[in-house]
C-alpha atoms as a PDB file:
ATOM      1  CA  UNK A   1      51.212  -4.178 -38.591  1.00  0.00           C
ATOM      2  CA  UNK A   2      49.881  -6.280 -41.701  1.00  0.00           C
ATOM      3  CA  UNK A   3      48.014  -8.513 -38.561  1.00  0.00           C
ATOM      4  CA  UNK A   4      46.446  -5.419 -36.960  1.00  0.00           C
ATOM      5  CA  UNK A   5      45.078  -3.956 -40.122  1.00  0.00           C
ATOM      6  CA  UNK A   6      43.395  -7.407 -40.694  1.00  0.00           C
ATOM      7  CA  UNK A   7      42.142  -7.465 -37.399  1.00  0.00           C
ATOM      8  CA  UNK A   8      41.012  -4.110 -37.890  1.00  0.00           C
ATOM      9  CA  UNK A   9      39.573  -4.678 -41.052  1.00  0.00           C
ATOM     10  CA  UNK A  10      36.201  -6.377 -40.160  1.00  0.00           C
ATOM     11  CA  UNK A  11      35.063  -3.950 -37.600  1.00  0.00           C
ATOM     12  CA  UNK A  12      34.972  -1.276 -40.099  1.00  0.00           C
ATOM     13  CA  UNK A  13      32.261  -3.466 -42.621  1.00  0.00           C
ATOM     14  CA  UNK A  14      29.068  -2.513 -43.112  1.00  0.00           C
ATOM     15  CA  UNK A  15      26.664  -4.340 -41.282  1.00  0.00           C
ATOM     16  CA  UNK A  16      23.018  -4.729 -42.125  1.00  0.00           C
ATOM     17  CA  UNK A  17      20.913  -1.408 -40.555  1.00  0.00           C
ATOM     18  CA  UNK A  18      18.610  -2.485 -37.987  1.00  0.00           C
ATOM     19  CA  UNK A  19      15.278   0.191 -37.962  1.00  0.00           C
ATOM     20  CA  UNK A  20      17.111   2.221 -40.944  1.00  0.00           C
ATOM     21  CA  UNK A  21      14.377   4.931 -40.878  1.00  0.00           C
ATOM     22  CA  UNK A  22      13.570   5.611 -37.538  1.00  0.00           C
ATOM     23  CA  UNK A  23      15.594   8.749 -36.964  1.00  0.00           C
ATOM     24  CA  UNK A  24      13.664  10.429 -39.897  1.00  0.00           C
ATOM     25  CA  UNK A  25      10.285  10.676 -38.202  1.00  0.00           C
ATOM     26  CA  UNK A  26       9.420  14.732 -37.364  1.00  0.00           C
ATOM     27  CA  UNK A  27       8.353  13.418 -33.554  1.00  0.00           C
ATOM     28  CA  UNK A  28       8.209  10.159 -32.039  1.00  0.00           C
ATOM     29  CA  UNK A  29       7.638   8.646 -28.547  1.00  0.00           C
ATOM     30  CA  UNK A  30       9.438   6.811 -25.798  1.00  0.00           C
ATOM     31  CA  UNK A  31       9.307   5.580 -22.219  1.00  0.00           C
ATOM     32  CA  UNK A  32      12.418   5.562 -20.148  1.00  0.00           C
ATOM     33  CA  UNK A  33      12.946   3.614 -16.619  1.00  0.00           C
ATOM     34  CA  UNK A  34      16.969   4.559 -14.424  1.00  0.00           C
ATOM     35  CA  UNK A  35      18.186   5.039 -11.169  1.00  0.00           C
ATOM     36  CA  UNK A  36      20.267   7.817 -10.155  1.00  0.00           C
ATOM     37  CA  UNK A  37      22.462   9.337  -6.942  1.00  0.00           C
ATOM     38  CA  UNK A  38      21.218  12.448  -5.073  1.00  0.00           C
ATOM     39  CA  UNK A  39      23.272  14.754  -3.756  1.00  0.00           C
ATOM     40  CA  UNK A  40      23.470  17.917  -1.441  1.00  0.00           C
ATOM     41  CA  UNK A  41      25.652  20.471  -0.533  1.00  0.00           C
ATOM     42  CA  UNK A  42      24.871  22.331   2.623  1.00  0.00           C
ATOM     43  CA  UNK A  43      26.481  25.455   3.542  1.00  0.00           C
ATOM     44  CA  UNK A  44      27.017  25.707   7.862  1.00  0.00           C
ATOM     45  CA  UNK A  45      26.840  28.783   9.748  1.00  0.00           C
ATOM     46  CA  UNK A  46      29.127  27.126  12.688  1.00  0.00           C
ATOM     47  CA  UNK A  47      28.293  29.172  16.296  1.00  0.00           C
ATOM     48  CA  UNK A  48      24.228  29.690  16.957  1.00  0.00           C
ATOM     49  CA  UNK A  49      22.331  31.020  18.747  1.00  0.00           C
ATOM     50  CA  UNK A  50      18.822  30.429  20.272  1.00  0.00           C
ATOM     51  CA  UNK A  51      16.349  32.020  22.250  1.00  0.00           C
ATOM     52  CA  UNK A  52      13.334  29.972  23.561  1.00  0.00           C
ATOM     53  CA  UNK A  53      10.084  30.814  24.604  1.00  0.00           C
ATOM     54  CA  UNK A  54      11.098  32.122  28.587  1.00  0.00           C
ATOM     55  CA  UNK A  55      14.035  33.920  27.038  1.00  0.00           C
ATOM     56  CA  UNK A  56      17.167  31.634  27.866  1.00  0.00           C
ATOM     57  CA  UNK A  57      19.610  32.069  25.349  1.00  0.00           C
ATOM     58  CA  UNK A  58      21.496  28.557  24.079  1.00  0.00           C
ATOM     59  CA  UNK A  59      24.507  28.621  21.893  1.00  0.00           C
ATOM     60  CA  UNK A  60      25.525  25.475  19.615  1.00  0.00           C
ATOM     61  CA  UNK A  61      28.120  24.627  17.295  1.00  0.00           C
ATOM     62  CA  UNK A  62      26.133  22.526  14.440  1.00  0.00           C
ATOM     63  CA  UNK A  63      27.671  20.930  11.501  1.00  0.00           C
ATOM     64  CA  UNK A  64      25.600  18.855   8.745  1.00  0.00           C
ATOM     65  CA  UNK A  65      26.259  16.837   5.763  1.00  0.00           C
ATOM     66  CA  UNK A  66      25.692  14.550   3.619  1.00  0.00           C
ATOM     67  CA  UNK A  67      26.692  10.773   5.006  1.00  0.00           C
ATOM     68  CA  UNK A  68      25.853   8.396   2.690  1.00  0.00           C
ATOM     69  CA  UNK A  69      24.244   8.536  -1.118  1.00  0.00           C
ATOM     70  CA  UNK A  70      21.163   6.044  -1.291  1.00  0.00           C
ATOM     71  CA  UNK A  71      20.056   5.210  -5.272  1.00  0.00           C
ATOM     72  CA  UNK A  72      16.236   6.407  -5.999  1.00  0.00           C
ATOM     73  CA  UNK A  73      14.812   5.289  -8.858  1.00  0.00           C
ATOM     74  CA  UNK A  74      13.403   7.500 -12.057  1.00  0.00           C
ATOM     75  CA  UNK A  75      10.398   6.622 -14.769  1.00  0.00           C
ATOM     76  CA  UNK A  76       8.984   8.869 -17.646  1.00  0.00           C
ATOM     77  CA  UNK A  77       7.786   9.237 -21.107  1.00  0.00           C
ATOM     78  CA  UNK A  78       9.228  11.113 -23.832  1.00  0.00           C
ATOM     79  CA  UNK A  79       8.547  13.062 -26.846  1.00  0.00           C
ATOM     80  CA  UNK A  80      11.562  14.001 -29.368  1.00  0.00           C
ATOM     81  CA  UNK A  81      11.354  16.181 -32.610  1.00  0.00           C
ATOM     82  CA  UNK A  82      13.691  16.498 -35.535  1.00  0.00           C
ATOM     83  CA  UNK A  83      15.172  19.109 -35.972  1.00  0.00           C
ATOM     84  CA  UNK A  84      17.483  18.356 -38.679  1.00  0.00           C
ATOM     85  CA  UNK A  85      19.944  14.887 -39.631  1.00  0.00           C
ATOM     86  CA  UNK A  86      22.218  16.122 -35.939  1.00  0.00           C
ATOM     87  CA  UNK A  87      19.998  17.663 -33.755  1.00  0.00           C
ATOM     88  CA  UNK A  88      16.792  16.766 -32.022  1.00  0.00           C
ATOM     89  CA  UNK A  89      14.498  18.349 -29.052  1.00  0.00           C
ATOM     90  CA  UNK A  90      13.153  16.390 -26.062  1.00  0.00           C
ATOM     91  CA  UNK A  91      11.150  16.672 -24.003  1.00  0.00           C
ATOM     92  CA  UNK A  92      10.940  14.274 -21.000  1.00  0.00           C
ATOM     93  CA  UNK A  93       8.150  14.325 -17.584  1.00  0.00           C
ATOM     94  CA  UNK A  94       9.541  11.870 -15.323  1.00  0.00           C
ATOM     95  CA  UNK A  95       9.344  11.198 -12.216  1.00  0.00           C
ATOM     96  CA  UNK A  96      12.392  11.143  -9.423  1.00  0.00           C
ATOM     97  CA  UNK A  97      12.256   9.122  -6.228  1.00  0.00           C
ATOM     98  CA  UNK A  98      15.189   9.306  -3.616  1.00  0.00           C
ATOM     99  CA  UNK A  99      16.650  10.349  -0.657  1.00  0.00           C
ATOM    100  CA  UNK A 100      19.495  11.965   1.064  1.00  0.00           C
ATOM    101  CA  UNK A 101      20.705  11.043   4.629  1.00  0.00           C
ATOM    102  CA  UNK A 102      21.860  14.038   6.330  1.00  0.00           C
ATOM    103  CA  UNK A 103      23.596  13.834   9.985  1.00  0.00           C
ATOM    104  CA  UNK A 104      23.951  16.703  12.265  1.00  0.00           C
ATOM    105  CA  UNK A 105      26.639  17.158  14.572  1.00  0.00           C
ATOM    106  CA  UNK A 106      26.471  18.749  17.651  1.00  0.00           C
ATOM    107  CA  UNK A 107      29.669  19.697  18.963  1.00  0.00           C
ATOM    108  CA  UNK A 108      28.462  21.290  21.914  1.00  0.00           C
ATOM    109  CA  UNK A 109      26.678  18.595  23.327  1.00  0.00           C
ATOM    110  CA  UNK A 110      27.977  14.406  24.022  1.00  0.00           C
ATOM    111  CA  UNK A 111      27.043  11.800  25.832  1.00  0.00           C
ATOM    112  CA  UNK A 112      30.069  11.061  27.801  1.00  0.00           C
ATOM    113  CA  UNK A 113      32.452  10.543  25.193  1.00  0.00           C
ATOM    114  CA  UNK A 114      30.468  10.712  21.388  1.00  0.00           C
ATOM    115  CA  UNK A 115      29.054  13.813  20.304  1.00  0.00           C
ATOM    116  CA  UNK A 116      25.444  14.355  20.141  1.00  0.00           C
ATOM    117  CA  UNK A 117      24.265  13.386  16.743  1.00  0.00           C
ATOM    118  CA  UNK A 118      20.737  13.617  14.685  1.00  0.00           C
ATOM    119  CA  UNK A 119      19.928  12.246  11.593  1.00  0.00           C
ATOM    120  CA  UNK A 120      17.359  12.864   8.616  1.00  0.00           C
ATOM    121  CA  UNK A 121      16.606  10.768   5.636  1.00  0.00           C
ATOM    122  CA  UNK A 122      15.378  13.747   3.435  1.00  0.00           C
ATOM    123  CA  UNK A 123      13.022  11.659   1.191  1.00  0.00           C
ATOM    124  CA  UNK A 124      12.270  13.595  -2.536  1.00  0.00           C
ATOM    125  CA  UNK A 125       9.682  12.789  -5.176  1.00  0.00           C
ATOM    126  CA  UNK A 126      10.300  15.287  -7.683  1.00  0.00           C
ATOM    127  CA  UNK A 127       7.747  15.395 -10.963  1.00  0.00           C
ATOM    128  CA  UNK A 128      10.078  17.090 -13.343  1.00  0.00           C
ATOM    129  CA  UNK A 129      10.137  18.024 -17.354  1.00  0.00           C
ATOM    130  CA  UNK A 130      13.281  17.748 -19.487  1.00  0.00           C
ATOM    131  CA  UNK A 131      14.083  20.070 -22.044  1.00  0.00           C
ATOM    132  CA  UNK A 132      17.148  18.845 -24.108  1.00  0.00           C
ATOM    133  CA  UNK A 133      18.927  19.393 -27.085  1.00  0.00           C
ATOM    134  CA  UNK A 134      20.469  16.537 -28.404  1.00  0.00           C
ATOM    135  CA  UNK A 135      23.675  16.352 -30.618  1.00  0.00           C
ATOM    136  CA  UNK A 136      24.518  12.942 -32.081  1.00  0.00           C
ATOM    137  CA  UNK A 137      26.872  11.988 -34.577  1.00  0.00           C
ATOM    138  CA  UNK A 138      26.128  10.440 -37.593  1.00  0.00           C
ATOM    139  CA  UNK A 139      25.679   6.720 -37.522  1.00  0.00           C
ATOM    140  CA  UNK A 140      27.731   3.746 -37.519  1.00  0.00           C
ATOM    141  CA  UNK A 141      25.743   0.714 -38.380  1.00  0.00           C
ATOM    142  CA  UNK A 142      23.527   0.016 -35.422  1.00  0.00           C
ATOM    143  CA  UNK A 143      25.256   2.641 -33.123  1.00  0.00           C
ATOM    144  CA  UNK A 144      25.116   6.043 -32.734  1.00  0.00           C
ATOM    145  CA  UNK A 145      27.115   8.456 -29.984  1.00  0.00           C
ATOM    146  CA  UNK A 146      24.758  11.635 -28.880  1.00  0.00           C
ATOM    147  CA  UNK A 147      26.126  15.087 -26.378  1.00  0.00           C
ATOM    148  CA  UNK A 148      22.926  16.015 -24.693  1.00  0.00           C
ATOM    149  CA  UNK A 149      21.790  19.406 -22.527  1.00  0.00           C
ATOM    150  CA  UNK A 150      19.287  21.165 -21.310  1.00  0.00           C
ATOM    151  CA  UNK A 151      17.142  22.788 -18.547  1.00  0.00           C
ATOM    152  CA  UNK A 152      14.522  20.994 -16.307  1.00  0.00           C
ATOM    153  CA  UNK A 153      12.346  22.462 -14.176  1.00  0.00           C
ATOM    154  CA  UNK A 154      11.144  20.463 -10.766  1.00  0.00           C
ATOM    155  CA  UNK A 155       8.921  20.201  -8.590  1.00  0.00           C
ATOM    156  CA  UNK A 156       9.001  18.649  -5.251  1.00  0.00           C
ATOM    157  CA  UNK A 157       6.264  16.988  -3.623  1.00  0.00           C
ATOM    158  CA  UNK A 158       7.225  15.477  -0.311  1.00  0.00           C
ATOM    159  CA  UNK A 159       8.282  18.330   2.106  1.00  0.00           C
ATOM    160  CA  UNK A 160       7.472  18.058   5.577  1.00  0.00           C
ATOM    161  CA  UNK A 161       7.160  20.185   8.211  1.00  0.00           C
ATOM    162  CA  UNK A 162       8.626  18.281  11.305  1.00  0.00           C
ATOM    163  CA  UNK A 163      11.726  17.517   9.487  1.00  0.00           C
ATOM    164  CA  UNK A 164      15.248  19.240  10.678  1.00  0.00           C
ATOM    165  CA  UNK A 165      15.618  20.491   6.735  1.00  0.00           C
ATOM    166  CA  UNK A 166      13.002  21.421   4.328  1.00  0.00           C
ATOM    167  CA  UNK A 167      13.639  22.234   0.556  1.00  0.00           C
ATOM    168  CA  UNK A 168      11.867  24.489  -1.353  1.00  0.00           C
ATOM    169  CA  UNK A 169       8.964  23.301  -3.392  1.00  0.00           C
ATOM    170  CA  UNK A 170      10.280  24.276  -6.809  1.00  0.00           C
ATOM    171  CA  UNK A 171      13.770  24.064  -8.554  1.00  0.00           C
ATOM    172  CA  UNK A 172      15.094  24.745 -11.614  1.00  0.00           C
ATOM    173  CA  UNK A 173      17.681  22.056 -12.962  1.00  0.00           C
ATOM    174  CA  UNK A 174      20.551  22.384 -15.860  1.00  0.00           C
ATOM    175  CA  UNK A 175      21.742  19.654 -17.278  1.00  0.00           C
ATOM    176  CA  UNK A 176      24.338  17.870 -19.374  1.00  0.00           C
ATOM    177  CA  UNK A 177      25.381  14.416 -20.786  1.00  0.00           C
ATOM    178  CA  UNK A 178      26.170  11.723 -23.275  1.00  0.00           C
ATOM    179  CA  UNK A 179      24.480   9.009 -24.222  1.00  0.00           C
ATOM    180  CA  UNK A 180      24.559   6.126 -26.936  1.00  0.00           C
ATOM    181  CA  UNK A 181      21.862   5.081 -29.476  1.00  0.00           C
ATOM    182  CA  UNK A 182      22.366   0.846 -30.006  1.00  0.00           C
ATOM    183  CA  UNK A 183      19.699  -0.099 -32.908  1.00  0.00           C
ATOM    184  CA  UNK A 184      17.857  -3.125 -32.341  1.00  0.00           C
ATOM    185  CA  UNK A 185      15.873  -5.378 -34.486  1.00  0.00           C
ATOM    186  CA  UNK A 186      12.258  -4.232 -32.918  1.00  0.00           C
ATOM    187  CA  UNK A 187      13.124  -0.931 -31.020  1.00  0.00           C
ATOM    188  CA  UNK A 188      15.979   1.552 -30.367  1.00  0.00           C
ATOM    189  CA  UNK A 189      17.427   1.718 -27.178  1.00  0.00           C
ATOM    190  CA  UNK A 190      19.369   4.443 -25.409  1.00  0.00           C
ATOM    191  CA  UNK A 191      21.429   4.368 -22.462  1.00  0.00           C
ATOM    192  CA  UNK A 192      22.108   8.090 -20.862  1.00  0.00           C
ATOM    193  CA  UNK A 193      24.914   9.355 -18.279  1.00  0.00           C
ATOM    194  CA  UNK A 194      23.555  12.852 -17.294  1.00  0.00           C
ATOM    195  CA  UNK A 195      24.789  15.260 -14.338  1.00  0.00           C
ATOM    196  CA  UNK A 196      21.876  17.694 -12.947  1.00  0.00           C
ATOM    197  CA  UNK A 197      22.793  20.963 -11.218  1.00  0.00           C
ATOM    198  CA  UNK A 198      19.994  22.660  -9.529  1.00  0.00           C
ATOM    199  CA  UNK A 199      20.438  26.584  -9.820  1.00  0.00           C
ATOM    200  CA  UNK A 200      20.263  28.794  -6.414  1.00  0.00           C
ATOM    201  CA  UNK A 201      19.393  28.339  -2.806  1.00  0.00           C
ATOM    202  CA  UNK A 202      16.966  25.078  -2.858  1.00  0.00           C
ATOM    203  CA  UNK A 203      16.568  25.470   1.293  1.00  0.00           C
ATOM    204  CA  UNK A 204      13.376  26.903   2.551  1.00  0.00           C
ATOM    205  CA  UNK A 205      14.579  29.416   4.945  1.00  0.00           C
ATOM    206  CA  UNK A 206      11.391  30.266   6.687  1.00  0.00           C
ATOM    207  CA  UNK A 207      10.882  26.540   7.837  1.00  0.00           C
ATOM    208  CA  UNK A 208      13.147  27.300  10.890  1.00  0.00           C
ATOM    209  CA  UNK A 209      10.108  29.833  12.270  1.00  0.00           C
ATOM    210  CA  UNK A 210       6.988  26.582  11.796  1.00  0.00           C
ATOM    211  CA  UNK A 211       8.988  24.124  14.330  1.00  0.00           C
ATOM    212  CA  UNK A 212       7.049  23.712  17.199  1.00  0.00           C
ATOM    213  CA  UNK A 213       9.880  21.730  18.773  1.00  0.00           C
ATOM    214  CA  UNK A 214      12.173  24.454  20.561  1.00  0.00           C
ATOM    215  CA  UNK A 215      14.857  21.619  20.410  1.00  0.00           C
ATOM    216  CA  UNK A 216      14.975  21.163  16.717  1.00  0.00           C
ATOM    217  CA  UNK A 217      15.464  24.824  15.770  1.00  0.00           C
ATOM    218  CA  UNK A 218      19.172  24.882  16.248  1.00  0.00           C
ATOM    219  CA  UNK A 219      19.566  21.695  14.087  1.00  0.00           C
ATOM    220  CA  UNK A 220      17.374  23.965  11.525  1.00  0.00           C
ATOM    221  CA  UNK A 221      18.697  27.219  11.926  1.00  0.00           C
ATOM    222  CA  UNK A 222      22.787  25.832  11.564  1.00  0.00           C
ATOM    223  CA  UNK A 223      22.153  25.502   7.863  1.00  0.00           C
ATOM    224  CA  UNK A 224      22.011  28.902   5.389  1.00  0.00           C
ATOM    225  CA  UNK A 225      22.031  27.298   1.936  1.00  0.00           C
ATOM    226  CA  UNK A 226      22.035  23.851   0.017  1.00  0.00           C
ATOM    227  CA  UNK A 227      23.005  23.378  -3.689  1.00  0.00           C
ATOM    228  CA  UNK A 228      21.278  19.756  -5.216  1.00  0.00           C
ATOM    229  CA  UNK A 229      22.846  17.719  -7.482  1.00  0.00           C
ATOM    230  CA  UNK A 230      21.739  13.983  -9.327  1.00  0.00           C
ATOM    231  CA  UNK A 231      23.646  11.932 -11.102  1.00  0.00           C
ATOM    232  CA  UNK A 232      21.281   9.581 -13.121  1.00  0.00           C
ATOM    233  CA  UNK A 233      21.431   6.565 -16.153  1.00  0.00           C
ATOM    234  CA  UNK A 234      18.879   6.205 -17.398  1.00  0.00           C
ATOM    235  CA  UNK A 235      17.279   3.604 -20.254  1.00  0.00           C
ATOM    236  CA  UNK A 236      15.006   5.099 -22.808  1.00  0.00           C
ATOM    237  CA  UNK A 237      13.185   2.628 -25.404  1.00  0.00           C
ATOM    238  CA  UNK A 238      11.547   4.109 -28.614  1.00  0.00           C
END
């Protein structure tokens, strides 16, 4: 006992504050670079049913997901303000690049022996603006723990209109996390676990009606809703 207490005892000593005042500014900036995980869940209809152009009726039994989770990459700036010794607001544009592979399978169709698959690498560049609250305990030497959350609404800027799937242009994000601030001699650093949860349907459901190819449109058509989620760590320097 007497050897773990002496062990114990150093850790606990005060060690010399590294930027001592930088927490009490009213608003300060930052820059933050990450990588994070997209993720989607689709909802399938199962059976389908198509009618081309002359009228001939084709039924299909679709199913899509997810295959695979690719990292994308994530840059911003920042701007916090004080709100008081425990709290702060943020405010974060940043920018999200990614993808998610998606592969359709049609059970209704094979080659022989495989069934008929497609595949779509739906690419995303989403321009988005966190607004967080941030709770952070009080400090210990040159460390300090923080509970983040907050909303942040998106915007997506590479949908096209040949793909199989085609999200909606905007999306609204919540979001929750923890992160820790490490003190250094010249700047503060903060690493930052966060999950994102984007609210309602983020499918465009009119996108089945611009396909021009007839063969595509039960791929397009199998799918009724899709729920996105990130994952994302992310650096920010101040």
């Amino acid at each position: 006992m007497l050897l773990f207490c002496a062990a114990a005892a150093p850790a606990q000593e005060k060690k010399v504050q590294n930027k001592p005042y930088i927490d009490l500014r009213p608003f300060h900036f930052g820059i933050s670079v990450g990588m994070h995980l997209q993720d989607i869940e689709l909802m399938n209809i199962g059976t389908i049913e198509t009618v081309d152009e002359a009228g001939n009726v084709t039924t299909s039994f679709i199913n899509a997901d997810q295959s695979r989770f690719d990292p994308g990459f994530n840059v911003g700036v920042t701007g916090e303000f004080r709100l008081s010794e425990f709290f702060q607001f943020r405010v974060a544009p940043t920018i999200f690049f990614g993808s998610r592979h998606i592969i359709f399978l049609n059970h209704t169709q094979s080659d022989g022996e495989n069934t008929v698959t497609q595949t779509q690498d739906l690419k995303s560049a989403y321009i988005a603006v966190a607004c967080d609250i941030i709770f952070a305990a009080p400090r210990v030497n040159n460390h300090r723990v923080y509970l983040m959350a907050g909303i942040t609404p998106a915007l997506n800027l590479t949908n096209k209109a040949s793909d199989y799937l085609r999200l909606k242009r905007g999306q609204i994000f919540v979001e929750a996390g923890v992160g820790l601030d490490r003190y250094l001699p010249y700047f503060k650093c903060r690493p930052e676990l966060k999950f994102m949860f984007g609210l309602g349907n983020a499918l465009s459901s009119g996108h089945v009606d611009e396909l021009r190819d007839e063969t595509m449109k039960a791929y397009t058509g199998s799918i009724t809703s899709a729920k996105t989620r990130m994952i994302t760590l992310t650096l920010y320097f101040e």
